[in-house]
Protein backbone atom coordinates (compact mmCIF):
# COMPACT_ATOMS: atom_id res chain seq x y z
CA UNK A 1 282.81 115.51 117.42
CA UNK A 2 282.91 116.64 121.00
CA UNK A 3 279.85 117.52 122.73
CA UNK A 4 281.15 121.32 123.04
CA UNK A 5 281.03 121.29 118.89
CA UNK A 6 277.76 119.50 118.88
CA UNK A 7 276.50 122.30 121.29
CA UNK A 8 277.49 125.41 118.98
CA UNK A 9 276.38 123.50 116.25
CA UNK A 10 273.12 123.48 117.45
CA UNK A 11 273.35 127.61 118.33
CA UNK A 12 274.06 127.94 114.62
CA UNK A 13 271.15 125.31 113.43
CA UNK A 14 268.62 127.58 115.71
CA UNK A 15 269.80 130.84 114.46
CA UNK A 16 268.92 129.68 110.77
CA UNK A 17 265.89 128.43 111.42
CA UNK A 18 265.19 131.73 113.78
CA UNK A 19 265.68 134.27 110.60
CA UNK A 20 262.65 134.41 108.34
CA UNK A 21 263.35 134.22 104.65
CA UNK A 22 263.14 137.25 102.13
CA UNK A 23 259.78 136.55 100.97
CA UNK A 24 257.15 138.75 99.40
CA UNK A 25 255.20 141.14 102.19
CA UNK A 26 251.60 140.06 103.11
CA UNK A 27 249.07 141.10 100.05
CA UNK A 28 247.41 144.65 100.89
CA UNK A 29 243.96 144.66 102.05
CA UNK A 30 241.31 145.33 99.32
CA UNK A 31 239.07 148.65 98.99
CA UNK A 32 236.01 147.79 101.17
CA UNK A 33 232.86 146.94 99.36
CA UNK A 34 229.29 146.48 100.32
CA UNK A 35 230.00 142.47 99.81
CA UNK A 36 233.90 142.40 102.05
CA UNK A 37 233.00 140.56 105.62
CA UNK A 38 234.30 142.12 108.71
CA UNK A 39 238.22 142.40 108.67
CA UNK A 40 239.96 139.26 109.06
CA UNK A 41 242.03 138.94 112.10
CA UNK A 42 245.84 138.37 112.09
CA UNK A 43 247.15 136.95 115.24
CA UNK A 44 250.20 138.22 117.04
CA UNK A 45 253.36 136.18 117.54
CA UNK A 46 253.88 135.20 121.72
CA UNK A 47 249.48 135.59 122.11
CA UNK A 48 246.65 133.29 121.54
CA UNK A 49 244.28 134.54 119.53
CA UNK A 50 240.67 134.63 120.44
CA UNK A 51 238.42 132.30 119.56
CA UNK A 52 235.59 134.86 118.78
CA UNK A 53 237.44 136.31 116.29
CA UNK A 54 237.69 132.95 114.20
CA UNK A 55 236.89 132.35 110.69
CA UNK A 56 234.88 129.49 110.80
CA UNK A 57 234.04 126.94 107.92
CA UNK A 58 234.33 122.84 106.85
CA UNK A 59 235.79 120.77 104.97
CA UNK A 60 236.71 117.79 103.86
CA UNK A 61 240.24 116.74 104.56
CA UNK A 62 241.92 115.48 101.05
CA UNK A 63 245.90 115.34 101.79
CA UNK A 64 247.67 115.31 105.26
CA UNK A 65 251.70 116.24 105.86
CA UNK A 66 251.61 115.15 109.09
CA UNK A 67 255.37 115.99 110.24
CA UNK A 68 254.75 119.96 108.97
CA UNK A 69 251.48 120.14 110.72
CA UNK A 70 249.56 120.67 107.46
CA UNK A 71 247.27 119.60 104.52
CA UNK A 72 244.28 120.16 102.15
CA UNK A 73 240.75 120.44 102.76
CA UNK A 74 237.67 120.81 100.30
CA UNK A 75 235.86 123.84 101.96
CA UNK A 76 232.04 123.43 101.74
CA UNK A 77 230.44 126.77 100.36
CA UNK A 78 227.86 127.39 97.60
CA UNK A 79 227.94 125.21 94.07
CA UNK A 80 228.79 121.87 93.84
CA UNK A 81 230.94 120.26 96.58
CA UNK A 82 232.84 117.93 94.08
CA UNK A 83 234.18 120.40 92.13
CA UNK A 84 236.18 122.49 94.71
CA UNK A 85 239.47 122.03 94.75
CA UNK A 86 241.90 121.19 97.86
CA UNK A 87 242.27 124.33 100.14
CA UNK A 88 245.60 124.44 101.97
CA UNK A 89 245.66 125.15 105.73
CA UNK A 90 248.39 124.68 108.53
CA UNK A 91 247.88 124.15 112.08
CA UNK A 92 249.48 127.02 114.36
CA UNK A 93 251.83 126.11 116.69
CA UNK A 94 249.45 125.89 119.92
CA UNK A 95 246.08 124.90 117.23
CA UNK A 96 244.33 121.77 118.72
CA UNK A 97 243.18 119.02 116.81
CA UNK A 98 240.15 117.29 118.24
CA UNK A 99 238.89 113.81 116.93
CA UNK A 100 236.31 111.20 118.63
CA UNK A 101 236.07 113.99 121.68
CA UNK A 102 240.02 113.34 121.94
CA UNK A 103 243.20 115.06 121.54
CA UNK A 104 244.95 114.20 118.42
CA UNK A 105 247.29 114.33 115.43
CA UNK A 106 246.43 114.95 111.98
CA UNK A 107 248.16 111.25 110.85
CA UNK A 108 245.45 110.15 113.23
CA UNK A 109 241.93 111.55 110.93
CA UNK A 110 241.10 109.49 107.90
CA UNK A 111 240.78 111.36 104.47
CA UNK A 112 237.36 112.07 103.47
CA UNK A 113 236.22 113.31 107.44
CA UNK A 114 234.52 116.34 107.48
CA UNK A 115 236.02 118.75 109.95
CA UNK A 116 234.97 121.95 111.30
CA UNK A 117 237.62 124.63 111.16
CA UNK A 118 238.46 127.80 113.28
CA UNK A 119 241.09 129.72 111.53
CA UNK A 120 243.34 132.85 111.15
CA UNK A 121 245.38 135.04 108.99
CA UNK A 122 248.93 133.63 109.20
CA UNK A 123 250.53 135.42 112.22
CA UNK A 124 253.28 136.35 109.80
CA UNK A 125 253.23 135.59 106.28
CA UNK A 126 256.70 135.47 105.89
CA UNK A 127 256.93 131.88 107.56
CA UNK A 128 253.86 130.52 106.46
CA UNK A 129 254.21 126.71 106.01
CA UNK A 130 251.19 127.33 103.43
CA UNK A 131 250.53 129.66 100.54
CA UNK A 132 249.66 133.19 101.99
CA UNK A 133 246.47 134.52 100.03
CA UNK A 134 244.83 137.50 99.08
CA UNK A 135 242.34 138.67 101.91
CA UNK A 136 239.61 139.07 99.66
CA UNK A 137 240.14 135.13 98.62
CA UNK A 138 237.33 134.48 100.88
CA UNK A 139 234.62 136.41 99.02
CA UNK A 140 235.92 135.58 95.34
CA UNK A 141 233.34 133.14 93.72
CA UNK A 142 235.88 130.43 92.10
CA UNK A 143 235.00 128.05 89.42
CA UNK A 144 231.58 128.13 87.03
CA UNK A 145 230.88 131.70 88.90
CA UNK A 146 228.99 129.53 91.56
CA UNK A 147 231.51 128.60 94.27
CA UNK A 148 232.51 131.28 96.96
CA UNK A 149 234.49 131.23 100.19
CA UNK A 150 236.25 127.81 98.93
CA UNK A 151 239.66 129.59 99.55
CA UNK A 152 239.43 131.39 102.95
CA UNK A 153 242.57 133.50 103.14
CA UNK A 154 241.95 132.53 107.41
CA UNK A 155 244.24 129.11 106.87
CA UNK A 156 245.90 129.04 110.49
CA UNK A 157 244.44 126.85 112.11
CA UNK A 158 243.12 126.97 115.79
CA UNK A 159 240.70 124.92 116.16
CA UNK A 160 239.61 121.48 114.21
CA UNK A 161 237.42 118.89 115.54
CA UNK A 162 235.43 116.11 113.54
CA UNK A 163 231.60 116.31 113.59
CA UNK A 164 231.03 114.47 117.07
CA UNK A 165 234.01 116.29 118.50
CA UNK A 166 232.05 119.36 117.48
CA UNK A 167 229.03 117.92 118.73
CA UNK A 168 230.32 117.67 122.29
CA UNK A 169 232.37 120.87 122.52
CA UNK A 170 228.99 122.64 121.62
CA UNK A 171 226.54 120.48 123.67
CA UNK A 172 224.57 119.41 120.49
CA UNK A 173 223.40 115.67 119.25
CA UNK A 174 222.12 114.50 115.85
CA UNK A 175 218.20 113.86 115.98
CA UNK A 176 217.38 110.96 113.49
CA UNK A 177 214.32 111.24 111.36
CA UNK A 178 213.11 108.94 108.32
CA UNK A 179 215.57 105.97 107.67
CA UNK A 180 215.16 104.81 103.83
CA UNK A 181 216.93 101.20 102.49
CA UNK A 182 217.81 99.10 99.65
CA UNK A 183 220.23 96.60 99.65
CA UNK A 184 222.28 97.37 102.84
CA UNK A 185 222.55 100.82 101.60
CA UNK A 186 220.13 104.33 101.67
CA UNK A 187 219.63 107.77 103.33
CA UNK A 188 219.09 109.36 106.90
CA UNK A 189 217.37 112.23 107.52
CA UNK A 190 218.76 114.01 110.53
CA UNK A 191 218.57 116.94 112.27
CA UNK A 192 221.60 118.65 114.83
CA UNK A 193 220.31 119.92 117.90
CA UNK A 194 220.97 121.32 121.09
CA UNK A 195 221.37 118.12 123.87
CA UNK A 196 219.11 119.92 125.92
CA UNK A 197 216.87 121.09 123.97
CA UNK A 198 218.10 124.79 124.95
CA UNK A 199 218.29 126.16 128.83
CA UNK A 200 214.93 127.40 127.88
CA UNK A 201 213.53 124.42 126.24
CA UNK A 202 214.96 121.83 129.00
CA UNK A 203 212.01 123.35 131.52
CA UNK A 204 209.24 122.96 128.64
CA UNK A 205 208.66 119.97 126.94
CA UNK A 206 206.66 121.58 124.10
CA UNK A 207 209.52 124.55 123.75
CA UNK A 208 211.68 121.44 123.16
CA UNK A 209 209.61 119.63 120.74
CA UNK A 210 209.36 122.95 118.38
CA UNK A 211 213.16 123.21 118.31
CA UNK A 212 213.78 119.76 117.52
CA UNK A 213 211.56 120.22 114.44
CA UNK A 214 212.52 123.58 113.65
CA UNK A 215 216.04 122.22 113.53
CA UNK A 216 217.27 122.10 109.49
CA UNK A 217 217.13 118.32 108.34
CA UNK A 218 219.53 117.26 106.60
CA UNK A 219 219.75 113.95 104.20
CA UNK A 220 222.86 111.84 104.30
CA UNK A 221 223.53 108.35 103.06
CA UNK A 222 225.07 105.29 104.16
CA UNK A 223 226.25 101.92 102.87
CA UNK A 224 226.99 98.21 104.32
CA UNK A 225 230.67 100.12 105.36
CA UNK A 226 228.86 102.50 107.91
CA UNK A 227 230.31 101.60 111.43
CA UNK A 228 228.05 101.55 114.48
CA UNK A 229 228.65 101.72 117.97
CA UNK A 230 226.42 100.50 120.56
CA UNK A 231 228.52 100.13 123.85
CA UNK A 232 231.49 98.13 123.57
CA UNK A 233 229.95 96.66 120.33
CA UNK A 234 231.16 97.79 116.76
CA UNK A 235 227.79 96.57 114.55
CA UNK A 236 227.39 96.99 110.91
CA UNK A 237 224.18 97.83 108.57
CA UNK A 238 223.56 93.62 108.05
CA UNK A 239 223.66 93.66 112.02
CA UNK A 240 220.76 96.04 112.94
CA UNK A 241 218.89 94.51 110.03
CA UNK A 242 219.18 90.82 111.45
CA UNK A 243 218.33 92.51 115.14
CA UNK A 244 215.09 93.49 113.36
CA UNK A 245 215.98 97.50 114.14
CA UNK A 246 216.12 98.45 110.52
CA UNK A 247 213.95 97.05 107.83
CA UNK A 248 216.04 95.25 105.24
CA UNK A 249 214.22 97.49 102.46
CA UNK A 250 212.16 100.33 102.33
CA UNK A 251 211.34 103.21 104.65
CA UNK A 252 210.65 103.49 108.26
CA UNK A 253 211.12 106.77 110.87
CA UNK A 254 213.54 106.50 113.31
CA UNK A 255 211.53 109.06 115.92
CA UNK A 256 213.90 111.48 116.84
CA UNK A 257 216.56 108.67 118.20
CA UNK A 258 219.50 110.44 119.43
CA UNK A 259 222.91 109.63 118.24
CA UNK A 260 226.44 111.13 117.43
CA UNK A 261 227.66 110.68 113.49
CA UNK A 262 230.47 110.58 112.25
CA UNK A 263 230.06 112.53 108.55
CA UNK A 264 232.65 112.41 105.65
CA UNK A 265 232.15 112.30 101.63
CA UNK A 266 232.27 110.62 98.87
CA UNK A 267 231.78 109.52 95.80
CA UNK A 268 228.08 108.43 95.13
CA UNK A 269 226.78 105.24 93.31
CA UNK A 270 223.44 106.50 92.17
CA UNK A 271 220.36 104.00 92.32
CA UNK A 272 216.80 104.38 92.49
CA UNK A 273 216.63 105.67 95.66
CA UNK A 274 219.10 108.41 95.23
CA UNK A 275 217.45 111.71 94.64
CA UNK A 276 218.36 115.11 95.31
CA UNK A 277 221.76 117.04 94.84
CA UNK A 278 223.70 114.45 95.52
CA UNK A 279 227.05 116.09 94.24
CA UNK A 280 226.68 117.95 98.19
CA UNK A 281 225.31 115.01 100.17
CA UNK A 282 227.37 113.79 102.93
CA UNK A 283 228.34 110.50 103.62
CA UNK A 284 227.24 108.91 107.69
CA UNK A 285 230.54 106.92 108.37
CA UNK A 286 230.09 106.45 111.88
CA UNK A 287 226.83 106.14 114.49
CA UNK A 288 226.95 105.95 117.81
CA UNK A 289 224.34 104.87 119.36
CA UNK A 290 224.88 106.01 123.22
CA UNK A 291 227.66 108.11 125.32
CA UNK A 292 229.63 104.89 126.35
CA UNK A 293 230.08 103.99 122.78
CA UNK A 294 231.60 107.59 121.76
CA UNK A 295 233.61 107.33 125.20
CA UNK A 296 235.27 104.52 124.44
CA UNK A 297 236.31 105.91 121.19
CA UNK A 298 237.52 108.98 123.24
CA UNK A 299 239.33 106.65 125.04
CA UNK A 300 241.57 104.92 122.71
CA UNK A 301 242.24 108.07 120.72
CA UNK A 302 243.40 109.58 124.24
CA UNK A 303 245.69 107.23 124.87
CA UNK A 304 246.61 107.11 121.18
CA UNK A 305 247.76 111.13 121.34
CA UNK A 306 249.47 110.45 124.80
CA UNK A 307 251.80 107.96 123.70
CA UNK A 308 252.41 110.50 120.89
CA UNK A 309 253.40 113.36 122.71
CA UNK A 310 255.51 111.40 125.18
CA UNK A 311 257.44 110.61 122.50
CA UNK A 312 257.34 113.99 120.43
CA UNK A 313 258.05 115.96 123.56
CA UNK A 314 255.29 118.97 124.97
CA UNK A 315 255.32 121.68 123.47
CA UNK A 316 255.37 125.31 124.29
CA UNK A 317 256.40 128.74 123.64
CA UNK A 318 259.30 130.94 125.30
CA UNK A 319 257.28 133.79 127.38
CA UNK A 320 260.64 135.33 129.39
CA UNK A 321 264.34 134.77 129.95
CA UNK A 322 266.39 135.56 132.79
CA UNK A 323 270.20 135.25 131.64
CA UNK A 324 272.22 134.65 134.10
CA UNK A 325 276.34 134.05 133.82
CA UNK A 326 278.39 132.17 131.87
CA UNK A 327 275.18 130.25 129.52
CA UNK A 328 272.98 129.97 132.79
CA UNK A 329 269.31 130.86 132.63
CA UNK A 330 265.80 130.71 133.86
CA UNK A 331 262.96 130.15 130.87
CA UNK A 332 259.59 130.62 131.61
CA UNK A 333 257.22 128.81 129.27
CA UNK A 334 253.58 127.99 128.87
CA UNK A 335 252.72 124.78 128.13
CA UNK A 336 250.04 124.75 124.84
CA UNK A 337 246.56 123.32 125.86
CA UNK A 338 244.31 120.56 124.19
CA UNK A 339 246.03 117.24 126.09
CA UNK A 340 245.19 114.93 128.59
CA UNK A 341 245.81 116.16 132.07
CA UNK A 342 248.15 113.09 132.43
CA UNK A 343 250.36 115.01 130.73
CA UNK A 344 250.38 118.03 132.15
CA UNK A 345 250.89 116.36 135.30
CA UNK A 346 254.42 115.19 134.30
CA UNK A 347 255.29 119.01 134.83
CA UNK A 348 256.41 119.53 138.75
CA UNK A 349 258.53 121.55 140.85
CA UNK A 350 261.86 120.25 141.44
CA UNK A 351 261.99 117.76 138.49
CA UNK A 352 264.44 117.24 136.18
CA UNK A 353 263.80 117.87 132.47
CA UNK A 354 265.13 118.51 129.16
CA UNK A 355 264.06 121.20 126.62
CA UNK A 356 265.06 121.51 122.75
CA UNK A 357 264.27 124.60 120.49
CA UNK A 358 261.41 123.86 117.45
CA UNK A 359 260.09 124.90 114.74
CA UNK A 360 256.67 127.03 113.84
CA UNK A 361 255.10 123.78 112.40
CA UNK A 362 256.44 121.81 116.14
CA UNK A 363 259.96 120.23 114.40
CA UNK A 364 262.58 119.67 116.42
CA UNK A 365 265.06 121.68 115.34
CA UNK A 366 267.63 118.59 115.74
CA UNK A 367 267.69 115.15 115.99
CA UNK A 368 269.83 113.05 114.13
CA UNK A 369 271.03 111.12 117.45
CA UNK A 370 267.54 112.07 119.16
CA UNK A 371 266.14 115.49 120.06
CA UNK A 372 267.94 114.86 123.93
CA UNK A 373 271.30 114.78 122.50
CA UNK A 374 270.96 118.67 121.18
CA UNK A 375 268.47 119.94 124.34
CA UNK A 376 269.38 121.24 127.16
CA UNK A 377 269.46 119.60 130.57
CA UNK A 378 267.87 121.28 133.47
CA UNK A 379 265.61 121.15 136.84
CA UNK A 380 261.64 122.61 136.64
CA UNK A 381 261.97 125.39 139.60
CA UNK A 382 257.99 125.89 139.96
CA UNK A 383 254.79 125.28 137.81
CA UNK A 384 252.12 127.67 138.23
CA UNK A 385 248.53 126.78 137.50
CA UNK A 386 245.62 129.11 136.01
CA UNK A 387 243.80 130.89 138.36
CA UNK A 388 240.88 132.56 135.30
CA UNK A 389 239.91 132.00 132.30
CA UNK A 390 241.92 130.45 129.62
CA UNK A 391 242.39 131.05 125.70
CA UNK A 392 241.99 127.95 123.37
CA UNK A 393 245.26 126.57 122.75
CA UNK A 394 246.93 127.67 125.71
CA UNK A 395 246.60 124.94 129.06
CA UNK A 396 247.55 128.26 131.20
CA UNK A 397 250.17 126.01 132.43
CA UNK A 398 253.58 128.11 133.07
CA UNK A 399 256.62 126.58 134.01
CA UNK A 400 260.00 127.84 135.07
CA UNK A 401 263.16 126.49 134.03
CA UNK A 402 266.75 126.21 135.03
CA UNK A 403 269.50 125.19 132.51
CA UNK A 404 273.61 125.85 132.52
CA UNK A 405 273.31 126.23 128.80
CA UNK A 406 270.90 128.23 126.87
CA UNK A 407 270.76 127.53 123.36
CA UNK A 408 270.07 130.20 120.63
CA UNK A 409 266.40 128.67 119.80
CA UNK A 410 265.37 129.71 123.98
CA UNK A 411 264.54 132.99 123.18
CA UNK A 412 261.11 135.28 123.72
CA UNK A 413 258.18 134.24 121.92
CA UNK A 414 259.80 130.72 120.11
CA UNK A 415 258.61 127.60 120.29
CA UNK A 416 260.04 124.89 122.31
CA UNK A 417 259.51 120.96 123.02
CA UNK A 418 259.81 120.07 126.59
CA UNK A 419 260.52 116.74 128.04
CA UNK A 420 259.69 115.29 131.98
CA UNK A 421 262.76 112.72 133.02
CA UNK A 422 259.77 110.32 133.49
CA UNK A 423 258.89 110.32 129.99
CA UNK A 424 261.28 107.51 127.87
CA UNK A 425 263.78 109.58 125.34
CA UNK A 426 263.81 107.88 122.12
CA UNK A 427 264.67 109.35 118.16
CA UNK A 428 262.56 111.12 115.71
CA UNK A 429 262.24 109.95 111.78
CA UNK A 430 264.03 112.14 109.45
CA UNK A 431 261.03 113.74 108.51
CA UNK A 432 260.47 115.26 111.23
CA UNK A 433 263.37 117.64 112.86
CA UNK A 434 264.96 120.24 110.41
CA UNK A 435 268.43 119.76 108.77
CA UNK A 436 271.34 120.79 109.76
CA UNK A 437 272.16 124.80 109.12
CA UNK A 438 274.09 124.07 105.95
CA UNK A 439 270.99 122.29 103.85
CA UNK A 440 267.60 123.92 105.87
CA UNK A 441 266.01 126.89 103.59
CA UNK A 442 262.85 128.34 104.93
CA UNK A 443 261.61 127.90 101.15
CA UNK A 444 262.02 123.95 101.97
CA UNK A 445 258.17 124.57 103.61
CA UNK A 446 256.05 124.24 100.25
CA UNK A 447 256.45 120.63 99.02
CA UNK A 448 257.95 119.83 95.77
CA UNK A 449 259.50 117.25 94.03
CA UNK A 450 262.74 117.55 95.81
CA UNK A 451 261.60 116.03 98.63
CA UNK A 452 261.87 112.76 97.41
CA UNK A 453 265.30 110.84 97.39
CA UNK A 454 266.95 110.92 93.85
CA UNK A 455 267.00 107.36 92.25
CA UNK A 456 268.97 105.77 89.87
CA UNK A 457 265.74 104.38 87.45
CA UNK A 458 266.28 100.58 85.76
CA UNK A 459 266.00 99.99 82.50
């Protein structure tokens, strides 16, 4: 096919994946009650939403679909923890996934990490990668009349960090308490805290002890497969009781040492030692012991997420066109935030560049030969930096650029992947750029069994 086909194949590949399905409308609000929270906010299309106006909650991340941007989390709430079932959720297009006090991807958390989660309403329900619920989902008490807000209708995503990326966006540590042991296994009793002790506290030592211990404690447990991180050193439970820091059995207090942790869940073996609810206790998979331990793991997840965007592309969204003749145009488009300035840096006046329409969930919408073979081909005219303050998931970054062949998927308010020349062009797996216009139904977005290949079963 010659590369004028390939190009109008790709303006009719874009304008499928532009037009929304017919879908049903978003669910009504409900009547108010005494018990509805404040109305949920629904971000615009084109704007970043403001943090502020966030639902936030946790939960424990079950199932990942890493190419859509997407998965399940068990949403802590009241009742038993165990018994909630998986909570869908999708990242928006600009949400920022923070892990280790690093950028990163979803493939990159474990299953069973606790997360912290900002969230929305879906922007617009009729392209919602997840299930769209019922507003008053988040009040409903689900399951044994004991559970509620296990299925917050806010399932956009914005913001989700593990527990010492939380810890370090907020300026808070974990305060250990009473250390209890049996068999390379027990609990911790901690306590999260302010760094500082508050701005107040930092001035008066006896402000600072009161807040420590007026701090809620909170029991966790731990096993012989708890990591920890002293420096450049990766120790285990057997270690620090061989080092003669922990007793091999028994109790002892641990005096307000401060760490970072690294929290998840899971199933508990219950001994002697195991009292409590333990159907809600969480599970200590990771302790740092000091900043250069948890900023080496920032490190490597860093340059983890930079090799991955190199070779996904940056993305951004479409904030103006100016058409000029005969397919020429200027785009201007902000770069989304959360990455390593490295990256950002790639972005300069006068370079050369390529940049390929994508999908709400951050697919390229083709790439069967490589996303570069469908983009266009253009020069970066000027980058401007932010002079003010900046909305979560937007770097304020806004670059213009020049092209002799705008595509259908460069329009206002879409989202785009952009690539520097110095970054290497490579190809995607299937899984992760749309079809072609012929196969690709918006209804494709909820799995089901068709994804999977049909096979011929043996006998």
């Amino acid at each position: 096919m010659t590369p004028l086909r390939w190009r109008w194949l790709a303006v009719l590949l874009l304008a499928v994946s532009a037009a929304p399905a017919a879908t049903a409308a978003a669910p009504e609000k409900p009547a108010a009650t005494p018990e509805t929270k404040a109305e949920p906010f629904r971000p615009e299309m084109g704007k970043f939403p403001p943090l502020e106006k966030a639902h936030v909650y946790r939960g424990q991340l079950v199932f990942v679909d890493a190419p859509n941007r997407r998965g399940s989390l068990r949403v802590q709430a009241t009742g038993r923890f165990n018994n909630n079932p998986p909570h869908p959720f999708a990242m928006l297009p600009f949400g920022i996934i923070q892990y280790h006090g690093a950028p990163a991807d979803l493939r990159d958390i474990p299953l069973g990490t606790m997360l912290h989660v900002r969230a929305f309403l879906p922007p617009d329900p009729r392209i919602s990668p997840v299930p769209v619920l019922p507003l008053d989902s988040t009040t409903k008490k689900k399951f044994f009349a004991e559970a509620a807000g296990i299925e917050p209708a806010e399932n956009h995503v914005l913001l989700l960090e593990d527990e010492p990326s939380h810890c370090r966006r907020e300026g808070k540590v974990w305060k250990l308490g009473e250390l209890e042991i049996k068999n390379n296994a027990g609990t911790i009793v901690a306590s999260r805290v302010p760094k500082d002790g508050g701005a107040a506290a930092a001035a008066d030592a006896k402000a600072s002890q009161e807040t420590i211990q007026e701090a809620i404690q909170e029991t966790m447990n731990f096993d012989a497969a708890t990591r920890i991180w002293r420096g450049r050193e990766c120790l285990s439970v057997k270690d620090l009781i061989a080092e003669g820091v922990w007793p091999a059995e028994g109790k002892k207090p641990l005096g307000g040492q401060t760490v970072f942790l690294g929290i998840a869940w899971k199933p508990k073996v219950i001994s002697e030692i195991e009292v409590g609810n333990v159907f809600n206790r969480f599970h200590i998979s990771d302790i740092w012991l000091d900043d250069a331990a948890l900023d080496r793991a920032a490190d490597n997840q860093t340059e983890t997420h930079k090799a991955f965007i190199r070779s996904r592309w940056m993305p951004a969204w479409v904030d103006a066109v100016e058409y000029g003749e005969f397919g020429k145009a200027t785009v201007i488009a902000t770069l989304f935030g959360g990455m390593d300035s490295s990256l950002y840096a790639a972005f300069k006046k006068g370079t050369t560049a390529h940049m390929n329409g994508a999908e709400y969930t951050l697919k390229h919408a083709a790439g069967h030969y490589g996303p570069a073979h469908m983009a266009v081909h253009g020069r970066i005219l000027d980058v401007t930096q932010p002079s003010g303050d900046v909305p979560l998931g937007s770097s304020g970054i806004q670059i213009r650029f020049q092209t002799d062949g705008i595509t259908e998927g460069l329009r206002i308010g879409r989202v785009v992947r952009i690539l520097p020349a110095d970054w290497p062009k490579g190809v995607l797996p299937r899984e992760e750029f749309v079809g072609d216009g012929a196969s690709y139904s918006r209804e494709d977005r909820f799995p089901n069994p068709d994804i999977f290949p049909k096979y011929e079963l043996g006998q």
